[in-house]
Protein backbone atom coordinates (compact mmCIF):
# COMPACT_ATOMS: atom_id res chain seq x y z
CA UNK A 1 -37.78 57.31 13.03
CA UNK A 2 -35.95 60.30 11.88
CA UNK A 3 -33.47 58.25 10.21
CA UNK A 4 -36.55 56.90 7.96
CA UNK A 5 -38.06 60.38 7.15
CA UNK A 6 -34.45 60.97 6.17
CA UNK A 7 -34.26 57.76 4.45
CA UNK A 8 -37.07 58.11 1.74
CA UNK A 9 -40.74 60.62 1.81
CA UNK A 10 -42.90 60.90 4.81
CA UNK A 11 -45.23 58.25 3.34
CA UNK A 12 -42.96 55.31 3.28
CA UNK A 13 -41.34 56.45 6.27
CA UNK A 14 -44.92 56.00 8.40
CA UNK A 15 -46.01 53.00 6.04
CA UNK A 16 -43.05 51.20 7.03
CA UNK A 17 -43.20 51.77 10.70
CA UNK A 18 -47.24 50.85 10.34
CA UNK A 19 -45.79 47.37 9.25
CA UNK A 20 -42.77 46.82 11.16
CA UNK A 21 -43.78 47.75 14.46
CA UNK A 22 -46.28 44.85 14.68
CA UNK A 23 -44.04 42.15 13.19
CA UNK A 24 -41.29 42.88 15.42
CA UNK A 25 -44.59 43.15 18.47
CA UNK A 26 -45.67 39.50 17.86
CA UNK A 27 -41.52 38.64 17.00
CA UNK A 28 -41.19 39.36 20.52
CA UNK A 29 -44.34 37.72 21.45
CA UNK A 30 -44.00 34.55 19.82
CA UNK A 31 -39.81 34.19 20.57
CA UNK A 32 -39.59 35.38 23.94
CA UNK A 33 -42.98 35.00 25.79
CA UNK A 34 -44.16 32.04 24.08
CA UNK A 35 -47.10 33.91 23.11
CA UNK A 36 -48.10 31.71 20.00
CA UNK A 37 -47.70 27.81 21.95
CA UNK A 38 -51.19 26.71 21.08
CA UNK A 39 -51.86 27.92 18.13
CA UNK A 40 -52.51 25.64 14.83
CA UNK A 41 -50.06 25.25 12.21
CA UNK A 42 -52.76 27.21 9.48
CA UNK A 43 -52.87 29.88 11.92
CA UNK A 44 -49.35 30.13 11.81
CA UNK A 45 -49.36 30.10 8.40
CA UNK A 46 -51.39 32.70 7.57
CA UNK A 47 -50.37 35.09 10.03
CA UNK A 48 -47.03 34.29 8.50
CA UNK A 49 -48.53 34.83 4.85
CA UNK A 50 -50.13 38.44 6.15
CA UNK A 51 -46.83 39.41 7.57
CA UNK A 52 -45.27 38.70 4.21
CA UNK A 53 -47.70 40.24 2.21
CA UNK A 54 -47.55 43.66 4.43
CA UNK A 55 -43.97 43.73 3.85
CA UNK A 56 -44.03 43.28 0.28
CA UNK A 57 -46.16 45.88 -0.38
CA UNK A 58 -44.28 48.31 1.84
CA UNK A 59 -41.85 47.66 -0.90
CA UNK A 60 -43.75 48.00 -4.02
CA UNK A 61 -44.84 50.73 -2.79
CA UNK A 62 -41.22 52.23 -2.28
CA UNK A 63 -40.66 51.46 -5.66
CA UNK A 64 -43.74 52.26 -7.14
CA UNK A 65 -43.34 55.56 -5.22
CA UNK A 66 -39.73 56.41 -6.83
CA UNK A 67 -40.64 55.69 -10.39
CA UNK A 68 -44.15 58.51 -10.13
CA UNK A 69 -41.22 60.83 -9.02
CA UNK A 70 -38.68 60.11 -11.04
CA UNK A 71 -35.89 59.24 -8.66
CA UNK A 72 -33.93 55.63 -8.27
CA UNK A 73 -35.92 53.30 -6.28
CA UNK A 74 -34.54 53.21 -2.62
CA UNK A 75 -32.33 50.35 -1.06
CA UNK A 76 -35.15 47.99 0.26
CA UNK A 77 -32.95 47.25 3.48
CA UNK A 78 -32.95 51.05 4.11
CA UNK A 79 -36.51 52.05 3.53
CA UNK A 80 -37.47 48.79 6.18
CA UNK A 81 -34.79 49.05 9.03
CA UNK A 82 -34.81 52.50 8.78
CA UNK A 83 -36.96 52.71 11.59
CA UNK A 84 -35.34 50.32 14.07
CA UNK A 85 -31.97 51.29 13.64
CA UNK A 86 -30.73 53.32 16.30
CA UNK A 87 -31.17 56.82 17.35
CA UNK A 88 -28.26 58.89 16.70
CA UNK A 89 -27.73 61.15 14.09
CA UNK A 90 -26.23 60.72 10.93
């Protein structure tokens, strides 16, 4: 977490873990519990499609949020994993 407040502003820092924490919840749901077994290929899909759209506009909004204050748009990979990748410091 610290490494995303360090990564880019407060804002995307929380917006991003407000998306990726649930992905990676139901990752873990559907890959390793088997979670997911019944459900119907359009349910799939369009928890799939929401996932997908939540992510992309975490990273318009990284963008759009670098451009309003005039710095270079962040490394998408950075502003994203940010939050999962490890605890040390830098």
């Amino acid at each position: 977490m610290q490494q995303a407040y360090a990564a880019g502003p407060p804002h995307l820092a929380v917006a991003s873990v407000t998306v990726i924490d649930p992905v990676v919840a139901v990752a873990i749901g559907v890959l390793l519990l088997g979670e997911a077994s019944g459900a119907s290929p359009w349910l799939v899909l369009a928890q799939v499609a929401a996932a997908a759209l939540a992510v992309g506009s975490v990273i318009v909004l990284s963008r759009t949020a670098a451009e309003l204050e005039g710095r270079p748009p962040p490394r998408t990979s950075a502003v994203l994993l940010s939050p999962c990748v490890g605890t040390g410091s830098r």
